[in-house]
PDB file of N, CA and C in Angstrom:
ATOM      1  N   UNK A   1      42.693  28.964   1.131  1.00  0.00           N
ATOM      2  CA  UNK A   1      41.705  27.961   0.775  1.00  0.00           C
ATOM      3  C   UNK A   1      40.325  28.458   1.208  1.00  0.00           C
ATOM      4  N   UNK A   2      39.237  28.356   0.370  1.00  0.00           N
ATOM      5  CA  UNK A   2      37.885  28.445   0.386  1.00  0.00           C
ATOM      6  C   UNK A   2      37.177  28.210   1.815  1.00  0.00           C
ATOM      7  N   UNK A   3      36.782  28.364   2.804  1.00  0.00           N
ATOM      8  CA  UNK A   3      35.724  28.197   3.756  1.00  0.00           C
ATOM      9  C   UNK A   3      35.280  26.362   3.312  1.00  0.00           C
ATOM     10  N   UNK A   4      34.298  27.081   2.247  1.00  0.00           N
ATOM     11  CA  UNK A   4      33.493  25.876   1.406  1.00  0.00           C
ATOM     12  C   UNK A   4      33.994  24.441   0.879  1.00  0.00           C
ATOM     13  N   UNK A   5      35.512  25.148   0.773  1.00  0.00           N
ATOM     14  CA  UNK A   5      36.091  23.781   0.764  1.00  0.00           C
ATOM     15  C   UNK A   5      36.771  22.991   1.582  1.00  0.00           C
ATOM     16  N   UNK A   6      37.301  23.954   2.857  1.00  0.00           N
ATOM     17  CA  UNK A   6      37.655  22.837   3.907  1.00  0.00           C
ATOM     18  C   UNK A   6      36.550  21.963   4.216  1.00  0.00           C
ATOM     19  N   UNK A   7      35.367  22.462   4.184  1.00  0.00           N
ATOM     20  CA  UNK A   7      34.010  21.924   5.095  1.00  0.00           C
ATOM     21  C   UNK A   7      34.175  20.644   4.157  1.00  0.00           C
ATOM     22  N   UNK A   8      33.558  21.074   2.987  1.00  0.00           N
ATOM     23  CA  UNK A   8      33.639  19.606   2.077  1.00  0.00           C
ATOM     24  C   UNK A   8      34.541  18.910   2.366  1.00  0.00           C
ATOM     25  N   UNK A   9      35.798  18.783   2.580  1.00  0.00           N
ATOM     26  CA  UNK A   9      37.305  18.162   2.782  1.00  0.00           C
ATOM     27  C   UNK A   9      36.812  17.063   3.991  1.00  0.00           C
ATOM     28  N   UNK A  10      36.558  18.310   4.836  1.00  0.00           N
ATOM     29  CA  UNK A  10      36.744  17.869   6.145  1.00  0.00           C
ATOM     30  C   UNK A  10      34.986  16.844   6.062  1.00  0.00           C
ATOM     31  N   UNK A  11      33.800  17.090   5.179  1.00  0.00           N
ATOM     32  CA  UNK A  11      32.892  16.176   5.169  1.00  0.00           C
ATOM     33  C   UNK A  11      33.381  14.969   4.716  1.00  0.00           C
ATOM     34  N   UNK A  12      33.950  14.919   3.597  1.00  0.00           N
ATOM     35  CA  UNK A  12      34.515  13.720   2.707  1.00  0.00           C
ATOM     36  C   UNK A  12      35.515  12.898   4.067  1.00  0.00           C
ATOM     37  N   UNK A  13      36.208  13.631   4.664  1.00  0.00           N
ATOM     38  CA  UNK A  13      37.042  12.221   5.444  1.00  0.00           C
ATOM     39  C   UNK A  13      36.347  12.252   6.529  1.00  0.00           C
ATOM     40  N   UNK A  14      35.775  12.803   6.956  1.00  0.00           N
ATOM     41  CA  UNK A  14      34.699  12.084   8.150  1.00  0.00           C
ATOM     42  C   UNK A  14      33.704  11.136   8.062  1.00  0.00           C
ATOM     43  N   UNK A  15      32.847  11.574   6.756  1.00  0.00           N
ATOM     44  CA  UNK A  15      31.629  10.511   6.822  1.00  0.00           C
ATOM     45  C   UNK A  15      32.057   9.153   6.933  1.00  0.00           C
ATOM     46  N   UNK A  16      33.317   8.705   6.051  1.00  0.00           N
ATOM     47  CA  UNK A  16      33.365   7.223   6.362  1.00  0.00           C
ATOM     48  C   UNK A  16      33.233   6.551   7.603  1.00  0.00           C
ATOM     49  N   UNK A  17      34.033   7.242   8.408  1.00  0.00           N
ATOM     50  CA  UNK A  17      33.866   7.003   9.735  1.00  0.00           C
ATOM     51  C   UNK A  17      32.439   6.670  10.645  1.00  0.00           C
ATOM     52  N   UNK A  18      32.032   8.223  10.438  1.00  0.00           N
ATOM     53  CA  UNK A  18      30.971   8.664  11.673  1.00  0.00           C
ATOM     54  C   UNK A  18      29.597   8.096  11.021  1.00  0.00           C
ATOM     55  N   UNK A  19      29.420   8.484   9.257  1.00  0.00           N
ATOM     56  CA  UNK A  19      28.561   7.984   8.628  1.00  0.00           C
ATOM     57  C   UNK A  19      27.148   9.310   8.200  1.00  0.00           C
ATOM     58  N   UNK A  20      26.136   8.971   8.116  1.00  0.00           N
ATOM     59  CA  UNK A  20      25.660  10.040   8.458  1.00  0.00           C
ATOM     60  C   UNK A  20      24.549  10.543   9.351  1.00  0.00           C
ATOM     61  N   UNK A  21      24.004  11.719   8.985  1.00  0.00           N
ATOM     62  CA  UNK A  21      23.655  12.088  10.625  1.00  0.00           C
ATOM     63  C   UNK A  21      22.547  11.197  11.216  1.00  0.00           C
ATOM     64  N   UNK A  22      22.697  11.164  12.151  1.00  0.00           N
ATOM     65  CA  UNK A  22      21.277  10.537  13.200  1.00  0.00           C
ATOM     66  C   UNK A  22      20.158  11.239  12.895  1.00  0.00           C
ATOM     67  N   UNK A  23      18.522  10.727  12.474  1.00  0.00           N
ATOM     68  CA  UNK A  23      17.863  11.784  12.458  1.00  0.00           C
ATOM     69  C   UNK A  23      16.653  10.369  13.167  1.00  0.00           C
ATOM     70  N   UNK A  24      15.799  11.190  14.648  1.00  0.00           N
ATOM     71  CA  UNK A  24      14.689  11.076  15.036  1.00  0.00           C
ATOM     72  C   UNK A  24      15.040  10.091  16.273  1.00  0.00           C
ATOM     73  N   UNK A  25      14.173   9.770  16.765  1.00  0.00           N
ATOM     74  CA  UNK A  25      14.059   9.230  18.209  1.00  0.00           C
ATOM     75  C   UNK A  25      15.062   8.336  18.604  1.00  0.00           C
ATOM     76  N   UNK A  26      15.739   7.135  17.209  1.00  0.00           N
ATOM     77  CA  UNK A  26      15.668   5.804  17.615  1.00  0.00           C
ATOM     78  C   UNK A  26      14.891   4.909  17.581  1.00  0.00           C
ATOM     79  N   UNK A  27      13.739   5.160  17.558  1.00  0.00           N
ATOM     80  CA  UNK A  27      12.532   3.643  18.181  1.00  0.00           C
ATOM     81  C   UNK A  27      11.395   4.315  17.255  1.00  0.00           C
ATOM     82  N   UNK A  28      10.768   3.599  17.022  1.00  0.00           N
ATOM     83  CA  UNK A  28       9.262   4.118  16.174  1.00  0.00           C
ATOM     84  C   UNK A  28       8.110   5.060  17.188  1.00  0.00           C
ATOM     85  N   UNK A  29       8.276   6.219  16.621  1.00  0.00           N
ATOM     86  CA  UNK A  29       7.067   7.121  17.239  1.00  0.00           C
ATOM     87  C   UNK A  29       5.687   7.058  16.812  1.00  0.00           C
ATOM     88  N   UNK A  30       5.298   7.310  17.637  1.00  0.00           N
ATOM     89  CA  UNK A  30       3.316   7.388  17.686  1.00  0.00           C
ATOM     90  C   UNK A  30       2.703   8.740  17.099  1.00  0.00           C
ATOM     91  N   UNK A  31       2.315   8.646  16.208  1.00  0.00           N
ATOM     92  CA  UNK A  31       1.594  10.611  16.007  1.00  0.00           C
ATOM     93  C   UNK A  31       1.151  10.921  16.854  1.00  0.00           C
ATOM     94  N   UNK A  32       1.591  12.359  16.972  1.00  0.00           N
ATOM     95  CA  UNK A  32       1.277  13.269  18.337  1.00  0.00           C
ATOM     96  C   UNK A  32      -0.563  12.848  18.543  1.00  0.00           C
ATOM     97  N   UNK A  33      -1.361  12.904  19.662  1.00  0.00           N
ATOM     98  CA  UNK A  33      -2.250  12.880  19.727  1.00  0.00           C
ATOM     99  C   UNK A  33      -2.627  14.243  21.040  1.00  0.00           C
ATOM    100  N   UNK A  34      -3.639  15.247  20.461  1.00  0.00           N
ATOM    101  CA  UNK A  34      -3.696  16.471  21.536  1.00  0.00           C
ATOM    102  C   UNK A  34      -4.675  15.736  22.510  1.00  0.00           C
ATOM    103  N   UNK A  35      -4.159  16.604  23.758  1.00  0.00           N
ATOM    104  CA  UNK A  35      -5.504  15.817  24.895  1.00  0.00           C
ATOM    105  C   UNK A  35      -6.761  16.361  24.920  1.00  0.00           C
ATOM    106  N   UNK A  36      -7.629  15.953  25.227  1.00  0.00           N
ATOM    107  CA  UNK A  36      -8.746  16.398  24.965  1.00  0.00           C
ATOM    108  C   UNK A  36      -9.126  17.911  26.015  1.00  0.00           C
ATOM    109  N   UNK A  37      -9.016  17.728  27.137  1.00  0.00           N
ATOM    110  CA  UNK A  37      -8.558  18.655  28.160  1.00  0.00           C
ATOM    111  C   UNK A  37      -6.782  19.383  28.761  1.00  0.00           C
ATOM    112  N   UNK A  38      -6.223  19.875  28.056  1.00  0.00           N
ATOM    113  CA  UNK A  38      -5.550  20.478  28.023  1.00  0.00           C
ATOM    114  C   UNK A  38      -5.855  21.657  28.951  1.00  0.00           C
ATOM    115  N   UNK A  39      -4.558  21.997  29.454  1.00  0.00           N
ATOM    116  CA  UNK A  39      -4.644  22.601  30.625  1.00  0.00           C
ATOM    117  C   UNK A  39      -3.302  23.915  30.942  1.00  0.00           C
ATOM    118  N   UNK A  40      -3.889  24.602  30.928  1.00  0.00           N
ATOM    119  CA  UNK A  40      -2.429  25.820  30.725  1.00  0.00           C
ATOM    120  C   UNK A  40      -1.460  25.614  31.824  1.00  0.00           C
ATOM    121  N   UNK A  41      -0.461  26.056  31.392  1.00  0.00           N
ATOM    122  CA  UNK A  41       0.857  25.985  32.287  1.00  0.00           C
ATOM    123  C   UNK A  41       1.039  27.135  33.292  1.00  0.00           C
ATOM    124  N   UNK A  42      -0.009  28.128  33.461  1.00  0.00           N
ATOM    125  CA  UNK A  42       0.863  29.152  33.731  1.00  0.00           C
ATOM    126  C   UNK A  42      -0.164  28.885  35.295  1.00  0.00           C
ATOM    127  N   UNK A  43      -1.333  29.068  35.074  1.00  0.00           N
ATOM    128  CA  UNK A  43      -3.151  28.889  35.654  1.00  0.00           C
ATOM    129  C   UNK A  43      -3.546  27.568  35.926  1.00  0.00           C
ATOM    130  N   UNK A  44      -3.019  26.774  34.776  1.00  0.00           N
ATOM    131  CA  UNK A  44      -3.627  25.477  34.900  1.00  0.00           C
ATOM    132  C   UNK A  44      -5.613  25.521  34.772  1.00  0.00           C
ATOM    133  N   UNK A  45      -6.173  26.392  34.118  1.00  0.00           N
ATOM    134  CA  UNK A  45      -7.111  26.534  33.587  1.00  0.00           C
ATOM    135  C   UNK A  45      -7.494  26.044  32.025  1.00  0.00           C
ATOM    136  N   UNK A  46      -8.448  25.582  31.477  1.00  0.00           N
ATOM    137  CA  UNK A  46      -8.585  24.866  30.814  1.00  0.00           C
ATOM    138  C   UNK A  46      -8.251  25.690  29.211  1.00  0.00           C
ATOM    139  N   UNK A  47      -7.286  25.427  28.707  1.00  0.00           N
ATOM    140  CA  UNK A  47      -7.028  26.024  27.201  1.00  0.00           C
ATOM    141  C   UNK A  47      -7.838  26.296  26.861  1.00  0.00           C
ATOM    142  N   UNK A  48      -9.300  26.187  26.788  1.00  0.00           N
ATOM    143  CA  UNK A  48     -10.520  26.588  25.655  1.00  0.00           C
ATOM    144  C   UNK A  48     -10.407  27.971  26.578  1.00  0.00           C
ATOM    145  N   UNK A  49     -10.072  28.401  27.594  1.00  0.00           N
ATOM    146  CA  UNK A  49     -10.602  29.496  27.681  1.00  0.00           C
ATOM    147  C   UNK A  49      -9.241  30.517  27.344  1.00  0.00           C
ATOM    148  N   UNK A  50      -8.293  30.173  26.879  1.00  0.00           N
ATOM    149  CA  UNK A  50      -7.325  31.001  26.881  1.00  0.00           C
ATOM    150  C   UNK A  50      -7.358  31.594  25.015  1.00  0.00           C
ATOM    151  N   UNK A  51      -6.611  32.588  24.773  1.00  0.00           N
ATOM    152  CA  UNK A  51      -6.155  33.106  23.140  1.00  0.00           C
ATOM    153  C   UNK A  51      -4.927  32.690  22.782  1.00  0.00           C
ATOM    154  N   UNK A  52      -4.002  32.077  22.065  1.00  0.00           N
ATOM    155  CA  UNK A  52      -3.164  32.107  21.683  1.00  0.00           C
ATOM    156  C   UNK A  52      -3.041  32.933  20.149  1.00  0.00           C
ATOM    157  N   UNK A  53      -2.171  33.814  20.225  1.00  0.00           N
ATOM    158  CA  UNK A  53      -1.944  34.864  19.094  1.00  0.00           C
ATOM    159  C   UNK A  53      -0.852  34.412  18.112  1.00  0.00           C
ATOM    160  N   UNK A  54      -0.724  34.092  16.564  1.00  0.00           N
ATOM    161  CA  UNK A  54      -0.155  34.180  16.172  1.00  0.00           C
ATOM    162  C   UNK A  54      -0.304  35.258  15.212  1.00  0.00           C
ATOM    163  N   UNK A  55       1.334  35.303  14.999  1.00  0.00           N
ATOM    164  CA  UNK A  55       1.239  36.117  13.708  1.00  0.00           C
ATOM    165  C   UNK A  55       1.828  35.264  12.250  1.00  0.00           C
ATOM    166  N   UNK A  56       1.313  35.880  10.841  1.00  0.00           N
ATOM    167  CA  UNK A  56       1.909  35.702   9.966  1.00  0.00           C
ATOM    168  C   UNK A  56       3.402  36.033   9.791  1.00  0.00           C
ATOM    169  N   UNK A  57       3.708  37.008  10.201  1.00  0.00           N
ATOM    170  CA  UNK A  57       5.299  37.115  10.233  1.00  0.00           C
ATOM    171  C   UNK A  57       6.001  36.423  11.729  1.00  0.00           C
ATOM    172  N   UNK A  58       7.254  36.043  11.163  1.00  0.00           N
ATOM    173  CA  UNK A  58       7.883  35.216  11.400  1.00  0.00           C
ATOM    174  C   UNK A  58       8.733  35.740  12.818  1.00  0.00           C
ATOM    175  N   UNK A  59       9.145  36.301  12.562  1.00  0.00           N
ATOM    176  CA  UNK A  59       9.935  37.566  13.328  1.00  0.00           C
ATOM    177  C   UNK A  59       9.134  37.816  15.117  1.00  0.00           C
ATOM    178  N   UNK A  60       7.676  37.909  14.731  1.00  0.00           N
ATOM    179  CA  UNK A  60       6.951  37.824  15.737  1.00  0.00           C
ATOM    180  C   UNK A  60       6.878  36.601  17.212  1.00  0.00           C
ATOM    181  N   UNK A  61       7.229  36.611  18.203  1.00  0.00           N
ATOM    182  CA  UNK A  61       6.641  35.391  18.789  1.00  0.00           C
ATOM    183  C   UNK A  61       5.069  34.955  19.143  1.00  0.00           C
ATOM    184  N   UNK A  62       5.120  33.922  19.230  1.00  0.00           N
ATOM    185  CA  UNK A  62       3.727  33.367  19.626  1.00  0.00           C
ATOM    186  C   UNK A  62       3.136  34.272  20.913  1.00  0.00           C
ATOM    187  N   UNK A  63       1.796  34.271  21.292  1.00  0.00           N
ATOM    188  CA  UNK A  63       1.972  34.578  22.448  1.00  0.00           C
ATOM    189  C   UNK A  63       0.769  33.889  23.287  1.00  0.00           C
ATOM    190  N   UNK A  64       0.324  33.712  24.271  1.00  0.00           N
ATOM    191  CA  UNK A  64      -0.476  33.069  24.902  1.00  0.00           C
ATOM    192  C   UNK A  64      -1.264  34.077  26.365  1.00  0.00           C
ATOM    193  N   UNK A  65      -2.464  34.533  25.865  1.00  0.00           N
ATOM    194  CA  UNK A  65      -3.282  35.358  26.614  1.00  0.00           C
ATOM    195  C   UNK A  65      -3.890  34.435  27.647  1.00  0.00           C
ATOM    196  N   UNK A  66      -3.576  34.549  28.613  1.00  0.00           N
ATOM    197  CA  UNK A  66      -3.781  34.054  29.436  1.00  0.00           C
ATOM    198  C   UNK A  66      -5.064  34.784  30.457  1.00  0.00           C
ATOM    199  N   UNK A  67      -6.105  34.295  31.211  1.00  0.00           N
ATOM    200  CA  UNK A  67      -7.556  35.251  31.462  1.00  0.00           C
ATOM    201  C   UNK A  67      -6.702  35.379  33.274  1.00  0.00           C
ATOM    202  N   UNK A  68      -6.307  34.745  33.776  1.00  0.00           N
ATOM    203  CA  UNK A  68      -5.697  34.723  34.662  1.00  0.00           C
ATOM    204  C   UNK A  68      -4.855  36.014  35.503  1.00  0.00           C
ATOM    205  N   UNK A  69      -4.304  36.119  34.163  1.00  0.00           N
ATOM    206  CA  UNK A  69      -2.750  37.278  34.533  1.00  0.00           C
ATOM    207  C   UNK A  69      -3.502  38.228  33.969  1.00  0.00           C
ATOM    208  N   UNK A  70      -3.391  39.380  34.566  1.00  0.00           N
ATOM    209  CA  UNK A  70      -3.776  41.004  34.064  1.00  0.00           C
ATOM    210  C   UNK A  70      -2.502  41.388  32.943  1.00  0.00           C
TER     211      UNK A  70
END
């Protein structure tokens, strides 16, 4: 039997049960709001003075230049 089709099988007699998935808090969320003074985690110096690097590719991580750390 197929992979693809146990899954389906096994979706079809579960959902009645369980139903479907849970998605988000529970309770009504607030849009994010940024703080005005933000403050790095590493220094605790004020984000305007730090770089954060992204890249277009994906593959890459973020990175966060910090003036602090050599």
């Amino acid at each position: 039997m197929d992979l693809r089709k146990i899954a389906r099988r096994l979706d079809r007699g579960l959902f009645p049960v369980m139903g479907p998935a849970q998605i988000g808090a529970g309770h009504p969320e607030q849009p994010y709001v940024r703080p005005v003074d933000a403050t790095c985690p590493i220094c605790r110096a004020p984000m305007t003075a730090h770089v954060v690097e992204r890249s277009a590719d994906p593959a890459r991580a973020t990175r966060l230049i910090c003036p602090a750390t050599p």
